[in-house]
Protein backbone atom coordinates (compact mmCIF):
# COMPACT_ATOMS: atom_id res chain seq x y z
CA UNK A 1 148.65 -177.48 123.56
CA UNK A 2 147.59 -174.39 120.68
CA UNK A 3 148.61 -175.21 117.29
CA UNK A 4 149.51 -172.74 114.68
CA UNK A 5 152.86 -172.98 112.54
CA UNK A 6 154.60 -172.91 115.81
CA UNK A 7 153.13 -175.23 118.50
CA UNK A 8 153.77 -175.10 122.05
CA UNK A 9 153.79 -177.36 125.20
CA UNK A 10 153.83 -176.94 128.52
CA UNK A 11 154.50 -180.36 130.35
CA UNK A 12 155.44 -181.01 133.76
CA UNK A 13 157.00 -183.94 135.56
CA UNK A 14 156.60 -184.50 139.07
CA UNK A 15 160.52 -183.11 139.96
CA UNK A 16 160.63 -180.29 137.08
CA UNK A 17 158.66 -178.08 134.44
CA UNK A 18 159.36 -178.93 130.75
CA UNK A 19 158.99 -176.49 128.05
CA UNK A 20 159.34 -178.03 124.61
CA UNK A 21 158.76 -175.47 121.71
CA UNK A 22 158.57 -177.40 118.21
CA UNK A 23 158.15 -176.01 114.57
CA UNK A 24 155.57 -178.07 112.34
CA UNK A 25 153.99 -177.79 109.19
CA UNK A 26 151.20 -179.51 109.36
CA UNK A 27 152.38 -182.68 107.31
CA UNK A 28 154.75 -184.51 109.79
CA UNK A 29 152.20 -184.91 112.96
CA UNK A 30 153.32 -188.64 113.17
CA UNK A 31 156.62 -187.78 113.51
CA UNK A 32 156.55 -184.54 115.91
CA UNK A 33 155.02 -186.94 118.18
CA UNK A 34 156.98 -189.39 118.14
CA UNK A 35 160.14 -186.78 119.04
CA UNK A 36 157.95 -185.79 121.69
CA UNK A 37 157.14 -188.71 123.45
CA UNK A 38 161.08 -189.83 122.79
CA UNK A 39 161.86 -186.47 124.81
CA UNK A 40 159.58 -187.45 127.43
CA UNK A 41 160.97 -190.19 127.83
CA UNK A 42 164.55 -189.63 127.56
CA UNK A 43 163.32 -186.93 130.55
CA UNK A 44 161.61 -189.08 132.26
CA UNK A 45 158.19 -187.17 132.24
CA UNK A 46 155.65 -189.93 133.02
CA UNK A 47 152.91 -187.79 132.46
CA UNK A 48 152.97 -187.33 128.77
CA UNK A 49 153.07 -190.69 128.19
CA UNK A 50 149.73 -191.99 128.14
CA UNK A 51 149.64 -195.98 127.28
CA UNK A 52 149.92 -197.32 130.48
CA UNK A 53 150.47 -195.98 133.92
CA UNK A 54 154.23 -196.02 135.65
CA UNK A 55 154.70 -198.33 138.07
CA UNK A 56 154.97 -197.37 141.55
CA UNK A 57 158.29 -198.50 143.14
CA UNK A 58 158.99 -197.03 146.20
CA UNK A 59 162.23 -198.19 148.13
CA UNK A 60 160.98 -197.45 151.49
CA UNK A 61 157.86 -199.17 151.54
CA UNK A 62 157.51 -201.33 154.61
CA UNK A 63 156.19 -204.09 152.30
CA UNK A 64 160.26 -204.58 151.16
CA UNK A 65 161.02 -204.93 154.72
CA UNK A 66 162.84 -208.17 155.49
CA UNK A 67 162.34 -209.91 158.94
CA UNK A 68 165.61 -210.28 160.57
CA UNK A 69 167.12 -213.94 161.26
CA UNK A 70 166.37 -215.57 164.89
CA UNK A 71 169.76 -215.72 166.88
CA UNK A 72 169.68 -217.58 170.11
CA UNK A 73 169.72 -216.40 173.37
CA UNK A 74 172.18 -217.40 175.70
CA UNK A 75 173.13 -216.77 179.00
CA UNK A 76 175.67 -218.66 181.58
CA UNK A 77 173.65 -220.37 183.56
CA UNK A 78 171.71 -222.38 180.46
CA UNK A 79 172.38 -226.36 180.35
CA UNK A 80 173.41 -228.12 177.37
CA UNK A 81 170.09 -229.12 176.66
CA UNK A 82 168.45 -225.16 176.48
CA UNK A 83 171.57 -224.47 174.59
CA UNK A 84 170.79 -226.94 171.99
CA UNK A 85 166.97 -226.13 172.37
CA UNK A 86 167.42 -222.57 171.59
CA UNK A 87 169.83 -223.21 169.11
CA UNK A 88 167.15 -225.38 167.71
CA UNK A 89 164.38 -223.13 167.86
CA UNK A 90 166.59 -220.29 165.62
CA UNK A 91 167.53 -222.81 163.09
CA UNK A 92 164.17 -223.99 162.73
CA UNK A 93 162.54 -220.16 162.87
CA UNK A 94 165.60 -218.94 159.98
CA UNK A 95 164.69 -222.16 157.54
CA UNK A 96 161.47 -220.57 157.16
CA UNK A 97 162.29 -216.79 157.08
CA UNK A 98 164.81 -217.38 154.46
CA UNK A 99 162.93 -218.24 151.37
CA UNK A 100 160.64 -215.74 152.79
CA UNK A 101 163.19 -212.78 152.43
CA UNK A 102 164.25 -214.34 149.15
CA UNK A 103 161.28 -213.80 148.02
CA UNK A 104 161.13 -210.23 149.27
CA UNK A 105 164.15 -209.18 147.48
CA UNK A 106 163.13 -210.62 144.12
CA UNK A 107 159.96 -208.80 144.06
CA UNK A 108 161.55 -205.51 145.23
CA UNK A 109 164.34 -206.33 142.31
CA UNK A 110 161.46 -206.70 139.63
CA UNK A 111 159.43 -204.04 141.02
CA UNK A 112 162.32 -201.82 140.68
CA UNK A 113 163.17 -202.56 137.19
CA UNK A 114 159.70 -202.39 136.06
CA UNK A 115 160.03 -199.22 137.17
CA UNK A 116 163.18 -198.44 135.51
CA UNK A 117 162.19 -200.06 132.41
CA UNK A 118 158.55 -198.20 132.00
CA UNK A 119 159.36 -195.25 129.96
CA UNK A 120 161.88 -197.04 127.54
CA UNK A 121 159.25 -199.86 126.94
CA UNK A 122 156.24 -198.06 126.52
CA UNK A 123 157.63 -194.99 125.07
């Protein structure tokens, strides 16, 4: 950044270069960067903003990844008994992998919109 009565930028964002020219006197500093950092963020370039880091949300990390539910089994020549047993078994197996993936999805959700949310808050 030079500054002389006209000051120049030269940001980047991680998809695309920015190139903000601005006019200033000298007297309005406060409020040149505050257009600034309301362009950024409007633009979404994380990079001039520098309170507080983005957060990272990425939508195919394998720590989202749900574990599928437990289906039994069967085959023809099973008795009642296995039937019921295996049927068992995937009830029992799906009561605990359900508030499991609940839990999943809610974190991705709020991970997400922290995400979203980062450059309107802390612009």
């Amino acid at each position: 950044m030079t500054t002389n009565n006209q000051t120049q930028a030269g940001l980047s964002t991680s998809k695309t270069t920015v190139s903000v020219t601005l006019r200033a006197d000298g007297k309005n500093w406060k409020d040149w960067i505050k257009q600034l950092t309301n362009y950024a963020a409007a633009e979404g370039a994380f990079r001039v903003l520098d309170s507080v880091a983005c957060p990272t949300f990425d939508n195919s990390n394998t720590k989202y990844d749900q574990i599928a539910l437990l289906s039994p089994v069967l085959s023809a020549d099973m008795t009642q008994q296995q039937i019921c047993a295996a049927w068992s078994t995937a009830e029992d197996t799906n009561k605990l992998l359900c508030p499991y993936n609940k839990d999943l999805q809610r974190c991705k959700e709020d991970n997400q919109r922290a995400h979203k949310q980062w450059v309107s808050r802390d612009a």
